[in-house]
N, C-alpha and C. Protein backbone atom coordinates (compact mmCIF):
# COMPACT_ATOMS: atom_id res chain seq x y z
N UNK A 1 60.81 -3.54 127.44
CA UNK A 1 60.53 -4.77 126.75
C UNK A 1 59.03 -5.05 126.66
N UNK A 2 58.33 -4.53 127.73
CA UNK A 2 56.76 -4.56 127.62
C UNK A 2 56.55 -4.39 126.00
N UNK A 3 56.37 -3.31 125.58
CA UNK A 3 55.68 -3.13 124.32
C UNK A 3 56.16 -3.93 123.20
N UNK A 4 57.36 -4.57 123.59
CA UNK A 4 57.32 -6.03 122.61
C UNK A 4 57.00 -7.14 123.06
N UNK A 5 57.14 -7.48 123.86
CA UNK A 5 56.75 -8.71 124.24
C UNK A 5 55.71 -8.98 124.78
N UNK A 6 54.61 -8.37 125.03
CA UNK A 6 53.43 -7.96 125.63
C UNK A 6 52.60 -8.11 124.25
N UNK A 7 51.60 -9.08 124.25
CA UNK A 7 50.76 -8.82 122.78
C UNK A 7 49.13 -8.39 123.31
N UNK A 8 48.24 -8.35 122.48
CA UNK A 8 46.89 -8.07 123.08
C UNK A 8 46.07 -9.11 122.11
N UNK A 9 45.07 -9.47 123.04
CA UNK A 9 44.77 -11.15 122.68
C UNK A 9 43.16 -10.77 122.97
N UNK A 10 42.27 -10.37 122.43
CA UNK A 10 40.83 -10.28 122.47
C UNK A 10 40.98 -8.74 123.10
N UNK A 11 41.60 -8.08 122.78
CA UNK A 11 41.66 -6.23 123.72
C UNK A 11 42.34 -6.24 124.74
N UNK A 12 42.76 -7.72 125.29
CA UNK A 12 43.15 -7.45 126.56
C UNK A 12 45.18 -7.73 126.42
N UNK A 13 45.99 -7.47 127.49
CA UNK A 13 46.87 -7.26 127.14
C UNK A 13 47.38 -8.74 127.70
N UNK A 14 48.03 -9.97 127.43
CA UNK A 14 49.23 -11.02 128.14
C UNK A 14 50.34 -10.51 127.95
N UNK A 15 51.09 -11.10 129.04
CA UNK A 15 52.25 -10.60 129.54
C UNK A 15 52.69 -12.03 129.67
N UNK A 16 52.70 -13.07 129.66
CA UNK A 16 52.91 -14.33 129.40
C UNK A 16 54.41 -14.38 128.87
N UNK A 17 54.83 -13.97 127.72
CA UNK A 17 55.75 -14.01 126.92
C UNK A 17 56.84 -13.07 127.60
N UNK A 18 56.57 -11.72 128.08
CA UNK A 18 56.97 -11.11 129.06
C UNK A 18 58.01 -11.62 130.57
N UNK A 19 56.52 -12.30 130.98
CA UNK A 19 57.08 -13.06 132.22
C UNK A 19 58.15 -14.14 131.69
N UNK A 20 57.76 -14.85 130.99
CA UNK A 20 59.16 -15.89 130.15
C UNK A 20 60.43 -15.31 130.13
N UNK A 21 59.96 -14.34 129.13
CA UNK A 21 62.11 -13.90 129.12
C UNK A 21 62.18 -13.16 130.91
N UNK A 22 61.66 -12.33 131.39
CA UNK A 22 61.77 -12.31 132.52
C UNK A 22 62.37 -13.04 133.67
N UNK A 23 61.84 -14.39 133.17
CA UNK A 23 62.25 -15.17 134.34
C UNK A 23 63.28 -16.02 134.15
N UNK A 24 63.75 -16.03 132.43
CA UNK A 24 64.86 -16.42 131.94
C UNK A 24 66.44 -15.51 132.29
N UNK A 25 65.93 -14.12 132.64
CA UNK A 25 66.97 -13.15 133.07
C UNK A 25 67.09 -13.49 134.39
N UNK A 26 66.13 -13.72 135.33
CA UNK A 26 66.07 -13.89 136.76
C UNK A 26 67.31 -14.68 136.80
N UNK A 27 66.59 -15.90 136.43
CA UNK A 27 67.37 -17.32 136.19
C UNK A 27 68.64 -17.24 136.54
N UNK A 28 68.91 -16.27 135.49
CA UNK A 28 70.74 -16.63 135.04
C UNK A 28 71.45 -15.67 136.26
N UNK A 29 70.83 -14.71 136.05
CA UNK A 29 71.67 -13.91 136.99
C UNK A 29 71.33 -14.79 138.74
N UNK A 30 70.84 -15.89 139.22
CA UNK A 30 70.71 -16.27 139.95
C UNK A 30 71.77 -17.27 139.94
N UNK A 31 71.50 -17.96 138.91
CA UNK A 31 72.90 -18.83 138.50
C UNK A 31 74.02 -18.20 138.41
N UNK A 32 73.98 -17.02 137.80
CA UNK A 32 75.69 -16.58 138.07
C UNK A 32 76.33 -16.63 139.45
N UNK A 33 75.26 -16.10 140.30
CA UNK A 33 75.97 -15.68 141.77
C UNK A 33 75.57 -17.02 142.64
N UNK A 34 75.54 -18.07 142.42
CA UNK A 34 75.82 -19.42 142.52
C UNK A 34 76.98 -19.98 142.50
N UNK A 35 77.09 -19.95 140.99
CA UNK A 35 78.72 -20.22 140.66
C UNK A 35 79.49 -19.83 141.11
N UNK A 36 79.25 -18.13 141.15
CA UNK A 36 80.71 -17.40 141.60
C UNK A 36 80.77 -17.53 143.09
N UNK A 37 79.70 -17.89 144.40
CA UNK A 37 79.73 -18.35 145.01
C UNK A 37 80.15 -20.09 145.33
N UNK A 38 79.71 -21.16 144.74
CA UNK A 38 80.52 -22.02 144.72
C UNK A 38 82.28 -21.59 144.43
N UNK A 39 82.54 -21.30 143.62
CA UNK A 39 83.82 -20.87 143.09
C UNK A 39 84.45 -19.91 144.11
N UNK A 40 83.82 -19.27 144.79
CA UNK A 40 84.90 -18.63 145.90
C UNK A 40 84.70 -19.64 146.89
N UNK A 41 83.99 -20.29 147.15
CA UNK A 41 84.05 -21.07 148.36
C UNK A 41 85.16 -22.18 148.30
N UNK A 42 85.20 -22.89 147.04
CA UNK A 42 86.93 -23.39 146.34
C UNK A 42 87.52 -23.03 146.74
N UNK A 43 87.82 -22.13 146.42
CA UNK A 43 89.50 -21.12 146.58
C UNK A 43 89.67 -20.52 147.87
N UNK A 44 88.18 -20.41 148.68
CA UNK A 44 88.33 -19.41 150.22
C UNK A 44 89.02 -20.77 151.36
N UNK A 45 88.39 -22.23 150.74
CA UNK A 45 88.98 -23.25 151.48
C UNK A 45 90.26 -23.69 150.64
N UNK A 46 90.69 -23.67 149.80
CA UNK A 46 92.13 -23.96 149.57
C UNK A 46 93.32 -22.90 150.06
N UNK A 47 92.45 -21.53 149.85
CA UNK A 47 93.43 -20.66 150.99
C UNK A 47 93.77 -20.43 152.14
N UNK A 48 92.53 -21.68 153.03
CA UNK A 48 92.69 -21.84 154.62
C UNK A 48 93.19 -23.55 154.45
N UNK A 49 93.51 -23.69 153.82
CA UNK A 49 94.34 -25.32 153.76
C UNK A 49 95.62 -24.82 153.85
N UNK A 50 96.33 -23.92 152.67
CA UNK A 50 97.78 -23.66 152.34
C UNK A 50 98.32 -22.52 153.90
N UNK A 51 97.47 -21.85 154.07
CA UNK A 51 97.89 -20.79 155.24
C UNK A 51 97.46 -21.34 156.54
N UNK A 52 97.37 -23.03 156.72
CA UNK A 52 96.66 -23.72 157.97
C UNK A 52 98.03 -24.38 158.40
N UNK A 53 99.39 -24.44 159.44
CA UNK A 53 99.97 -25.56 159.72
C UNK A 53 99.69 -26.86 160.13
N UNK A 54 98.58 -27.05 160.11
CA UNK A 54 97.43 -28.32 160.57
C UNK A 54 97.52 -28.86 159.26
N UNK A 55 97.22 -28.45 157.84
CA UNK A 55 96.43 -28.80 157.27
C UNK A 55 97.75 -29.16 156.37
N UNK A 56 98.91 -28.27 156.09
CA UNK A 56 99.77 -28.28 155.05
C UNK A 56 101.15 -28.09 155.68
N UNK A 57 101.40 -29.71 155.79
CA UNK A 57 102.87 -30.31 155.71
C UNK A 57 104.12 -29.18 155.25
N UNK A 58 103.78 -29.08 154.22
CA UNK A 58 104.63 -28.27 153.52
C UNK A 58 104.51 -26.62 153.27
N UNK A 59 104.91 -26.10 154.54
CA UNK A 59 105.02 -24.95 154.82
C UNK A 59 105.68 -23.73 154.30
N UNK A 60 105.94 -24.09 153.19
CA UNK A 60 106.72 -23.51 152.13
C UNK A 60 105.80 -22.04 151.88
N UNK A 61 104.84 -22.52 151.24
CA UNK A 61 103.95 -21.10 151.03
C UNK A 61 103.91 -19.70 152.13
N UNK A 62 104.19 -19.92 153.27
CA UNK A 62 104.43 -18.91 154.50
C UNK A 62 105.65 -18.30 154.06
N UNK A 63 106.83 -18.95 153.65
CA UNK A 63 107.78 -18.47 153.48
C UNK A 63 107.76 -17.00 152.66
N UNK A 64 108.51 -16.25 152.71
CA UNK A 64 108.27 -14.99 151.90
C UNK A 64 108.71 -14.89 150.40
N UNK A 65 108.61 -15.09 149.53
CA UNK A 65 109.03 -14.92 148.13
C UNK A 65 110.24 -14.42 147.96
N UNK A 66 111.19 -15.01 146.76
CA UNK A 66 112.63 -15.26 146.72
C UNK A 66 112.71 -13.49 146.39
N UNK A 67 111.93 -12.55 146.18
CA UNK A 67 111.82 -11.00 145.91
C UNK A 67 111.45 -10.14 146.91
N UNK A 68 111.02 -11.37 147.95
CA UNK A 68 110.88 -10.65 149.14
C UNK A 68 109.61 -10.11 149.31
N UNK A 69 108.75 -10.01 148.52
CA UNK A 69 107.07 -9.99 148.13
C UNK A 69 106.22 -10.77 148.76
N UNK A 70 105.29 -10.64 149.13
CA UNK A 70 103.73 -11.54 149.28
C UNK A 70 104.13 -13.45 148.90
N UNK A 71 103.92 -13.94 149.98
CA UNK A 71 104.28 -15.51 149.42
C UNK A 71 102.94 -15.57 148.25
N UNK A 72 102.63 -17.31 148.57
CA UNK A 72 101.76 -18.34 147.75
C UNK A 72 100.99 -17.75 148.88
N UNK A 73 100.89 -18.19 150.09
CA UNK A 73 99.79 -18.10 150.68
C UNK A 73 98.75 -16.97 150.76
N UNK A 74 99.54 -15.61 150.74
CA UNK A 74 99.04 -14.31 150.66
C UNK A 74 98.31 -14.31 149.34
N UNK A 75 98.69 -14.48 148.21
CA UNK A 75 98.22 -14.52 147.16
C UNK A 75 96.76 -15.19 147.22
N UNK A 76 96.88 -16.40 148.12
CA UNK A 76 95.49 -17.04 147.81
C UNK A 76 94.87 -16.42 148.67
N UNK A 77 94.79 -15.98 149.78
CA UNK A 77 94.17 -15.49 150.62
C UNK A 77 93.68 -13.92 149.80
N UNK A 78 94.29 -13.00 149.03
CA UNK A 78 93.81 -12.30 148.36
C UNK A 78 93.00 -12.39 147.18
N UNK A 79 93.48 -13.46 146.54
CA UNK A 79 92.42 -13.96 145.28
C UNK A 79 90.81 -14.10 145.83
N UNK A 80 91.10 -15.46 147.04
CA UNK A 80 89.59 -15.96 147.71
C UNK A 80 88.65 -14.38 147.92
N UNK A 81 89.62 -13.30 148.71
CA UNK A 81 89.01 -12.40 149.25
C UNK A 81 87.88 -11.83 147.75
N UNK A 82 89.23 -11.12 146.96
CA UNK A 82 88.65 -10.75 145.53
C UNK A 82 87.59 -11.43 144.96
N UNK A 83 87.61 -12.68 145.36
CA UNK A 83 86.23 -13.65 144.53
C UNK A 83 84.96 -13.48 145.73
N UNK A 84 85.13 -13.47 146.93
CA UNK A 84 83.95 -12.83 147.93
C UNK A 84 83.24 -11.53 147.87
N UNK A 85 83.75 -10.76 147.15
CA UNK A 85 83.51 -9.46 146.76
C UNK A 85 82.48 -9.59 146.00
N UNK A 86 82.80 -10.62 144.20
CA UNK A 86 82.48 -10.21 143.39
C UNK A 86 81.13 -11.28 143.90
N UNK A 87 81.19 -12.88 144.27
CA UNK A 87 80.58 -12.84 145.23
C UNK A 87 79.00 -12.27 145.44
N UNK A 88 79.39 -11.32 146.43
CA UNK A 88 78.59 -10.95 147.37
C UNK A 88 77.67 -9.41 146.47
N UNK A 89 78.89 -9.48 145.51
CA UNK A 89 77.87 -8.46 144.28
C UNK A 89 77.24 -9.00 143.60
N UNK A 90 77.14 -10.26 142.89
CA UNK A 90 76.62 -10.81 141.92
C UNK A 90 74.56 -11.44 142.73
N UNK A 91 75.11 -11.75 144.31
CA UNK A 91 74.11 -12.24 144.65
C UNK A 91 73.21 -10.90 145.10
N UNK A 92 73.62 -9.86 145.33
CA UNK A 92 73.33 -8.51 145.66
C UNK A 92 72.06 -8.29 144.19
N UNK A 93 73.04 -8.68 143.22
CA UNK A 93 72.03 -8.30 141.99
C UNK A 93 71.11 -8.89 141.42
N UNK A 94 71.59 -10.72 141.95
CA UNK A 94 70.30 -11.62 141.43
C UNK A 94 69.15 -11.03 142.48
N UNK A 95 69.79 -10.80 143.77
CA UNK A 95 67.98 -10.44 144.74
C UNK A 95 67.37 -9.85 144.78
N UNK A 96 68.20 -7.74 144.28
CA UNK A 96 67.60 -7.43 143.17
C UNK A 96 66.49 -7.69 141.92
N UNK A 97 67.18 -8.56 141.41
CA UNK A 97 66.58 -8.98 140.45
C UNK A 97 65.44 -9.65 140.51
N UNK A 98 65.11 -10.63 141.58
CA UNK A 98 64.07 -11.50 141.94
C UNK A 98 63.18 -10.68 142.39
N UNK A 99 63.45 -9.55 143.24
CA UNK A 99 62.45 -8.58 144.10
C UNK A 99 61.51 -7.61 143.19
N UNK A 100 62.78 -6.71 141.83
CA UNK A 100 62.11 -6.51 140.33
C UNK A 100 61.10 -7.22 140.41
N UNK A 101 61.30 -8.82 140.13
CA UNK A 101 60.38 -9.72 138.92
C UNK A 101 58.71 -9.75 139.97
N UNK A 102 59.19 -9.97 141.65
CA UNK A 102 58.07 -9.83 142.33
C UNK A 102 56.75 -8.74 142.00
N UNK A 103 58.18 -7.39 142.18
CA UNK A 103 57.27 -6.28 142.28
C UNK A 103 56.29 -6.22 140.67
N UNK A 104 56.98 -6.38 139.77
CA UNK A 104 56.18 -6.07 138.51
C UNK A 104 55.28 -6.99 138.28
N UNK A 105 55.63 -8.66 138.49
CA UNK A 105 54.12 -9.75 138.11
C UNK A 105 53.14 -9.96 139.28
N UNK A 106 53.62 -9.32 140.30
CA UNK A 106 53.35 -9.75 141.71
C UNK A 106 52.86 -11.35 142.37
N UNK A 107 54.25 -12.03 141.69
CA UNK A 107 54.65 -13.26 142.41
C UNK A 107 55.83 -12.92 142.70
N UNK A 108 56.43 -14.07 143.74
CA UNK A 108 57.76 -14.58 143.68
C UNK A 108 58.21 -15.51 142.45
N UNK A 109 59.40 -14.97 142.35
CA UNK A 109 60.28 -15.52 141.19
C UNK A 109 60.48 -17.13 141.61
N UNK A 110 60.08 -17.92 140.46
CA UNK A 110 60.69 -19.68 140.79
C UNK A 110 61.44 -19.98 139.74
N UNK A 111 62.21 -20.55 140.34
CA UNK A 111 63.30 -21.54 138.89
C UNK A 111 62.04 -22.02 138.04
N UNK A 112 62.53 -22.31 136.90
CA UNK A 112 62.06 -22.85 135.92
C UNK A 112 62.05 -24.69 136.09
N UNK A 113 60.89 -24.84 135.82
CA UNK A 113 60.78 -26.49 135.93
C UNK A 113 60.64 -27.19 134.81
N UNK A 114 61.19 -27.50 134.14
CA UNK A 114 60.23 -28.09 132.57
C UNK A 114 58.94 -29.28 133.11
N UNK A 115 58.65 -29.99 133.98
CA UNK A 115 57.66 -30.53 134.53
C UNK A 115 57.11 -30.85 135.64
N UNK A 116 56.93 -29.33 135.82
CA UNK A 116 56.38 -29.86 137.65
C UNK A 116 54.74 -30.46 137.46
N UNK A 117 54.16 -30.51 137.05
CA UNK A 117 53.42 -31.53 137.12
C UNK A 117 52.92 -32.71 136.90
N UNK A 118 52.79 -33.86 138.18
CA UNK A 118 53.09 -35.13 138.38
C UNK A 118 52.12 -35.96 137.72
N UNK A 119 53.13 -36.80 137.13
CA UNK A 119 52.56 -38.02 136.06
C UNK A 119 51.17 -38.63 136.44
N UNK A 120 50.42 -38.91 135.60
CA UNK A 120 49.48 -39.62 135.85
C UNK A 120 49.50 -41.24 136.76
N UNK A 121 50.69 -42.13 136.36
CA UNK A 121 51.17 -43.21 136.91
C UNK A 121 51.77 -42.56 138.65
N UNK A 122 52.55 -41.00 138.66
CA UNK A 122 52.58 -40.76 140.51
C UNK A 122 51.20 -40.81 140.83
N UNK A 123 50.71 -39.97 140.50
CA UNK A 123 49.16 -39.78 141.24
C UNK A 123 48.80 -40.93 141.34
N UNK A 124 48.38 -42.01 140.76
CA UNK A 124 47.85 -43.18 141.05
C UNK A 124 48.44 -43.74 142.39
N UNK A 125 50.05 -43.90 142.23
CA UNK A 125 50.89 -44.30 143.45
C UNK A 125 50.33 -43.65 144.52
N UNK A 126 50.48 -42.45 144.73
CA UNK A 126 50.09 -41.74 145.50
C UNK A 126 48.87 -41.93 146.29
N UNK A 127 47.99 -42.07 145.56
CA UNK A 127 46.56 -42.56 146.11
C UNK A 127 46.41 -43.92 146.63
N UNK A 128 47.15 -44.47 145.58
CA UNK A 128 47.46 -46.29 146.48
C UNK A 128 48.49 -46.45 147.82
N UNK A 129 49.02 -45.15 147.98
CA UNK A 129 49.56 -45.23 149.08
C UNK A 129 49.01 -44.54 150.33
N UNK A 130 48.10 -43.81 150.01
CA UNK A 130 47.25 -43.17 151.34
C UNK A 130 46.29 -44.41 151.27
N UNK A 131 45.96 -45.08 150.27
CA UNK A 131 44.32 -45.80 150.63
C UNK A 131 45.26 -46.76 151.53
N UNK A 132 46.51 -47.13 151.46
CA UNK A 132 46.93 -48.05 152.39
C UNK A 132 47.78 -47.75 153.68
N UNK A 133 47.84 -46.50 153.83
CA UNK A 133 48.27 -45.94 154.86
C UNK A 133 49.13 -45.66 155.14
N UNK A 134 50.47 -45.74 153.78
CA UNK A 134 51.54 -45.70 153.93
C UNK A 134 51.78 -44.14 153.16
């Protein structure tokens, strides 16, 4: 992607535009393995609710399936597992990914802020609050 997105600006080369989509790929794939982490953590605690006699009255799900198969409970307990997997791959690849973005701009990767820098009206606060000691 360098040689497109990379322009040369007085002979010299920015990478500006570069680092952008760069850190727009970081991003997401950071966000994916977020989600899919939130999202197994859902399902890893609804599968220790249904397979908990503490937790669930209705003990039905232990029971073995009218086929004689894997109940409810097994099922969730295999789904949660299946979603820890994918999981523990997805975050495998965002850190990957962040360690990439290090090695090539030589920063660390940051979320995207649309305004980290503070208003003219904070700064004022700010200063009126050290001149008063608070």
């Amino acid at each position: 992607m360098e040689p497109i997105l990379a322009t040369t600006v007085n002979g010299e080369k920015n990478y500006r535009a570069l680092e952008m989509h760069m850190q727009r790929i970081v991003g997401a794939r950071v966000a994916s393995a977020f989600g899919q982490a939130q999202f197994y953590e859902t399902k890893r605690q609804a599968a220790r609710e249904i397979s908990s006699g503490f937790t669930n009255d209705n003990r039905d799900e232990d029971r073995m399936g009218v086929d004689g198969q894997a109940n409810r409970a097994a099922f969730a307990r295999e789904f949660a597992a299946q979603l820890g997997m994918k999981a523990y791959g997805l975050s495998a690849l965002a850190e990957g990914a962040a360690k990439a973005y290090a090695e090539y701009f030589g920063s660390e990767w940051k979320p995207y802020s649309r305004n980290s820098a503070r208003s003219l009206d904070r700064q004022i606060a700010d200063a009126q609050a050290d001149a008063l000691g608070f």
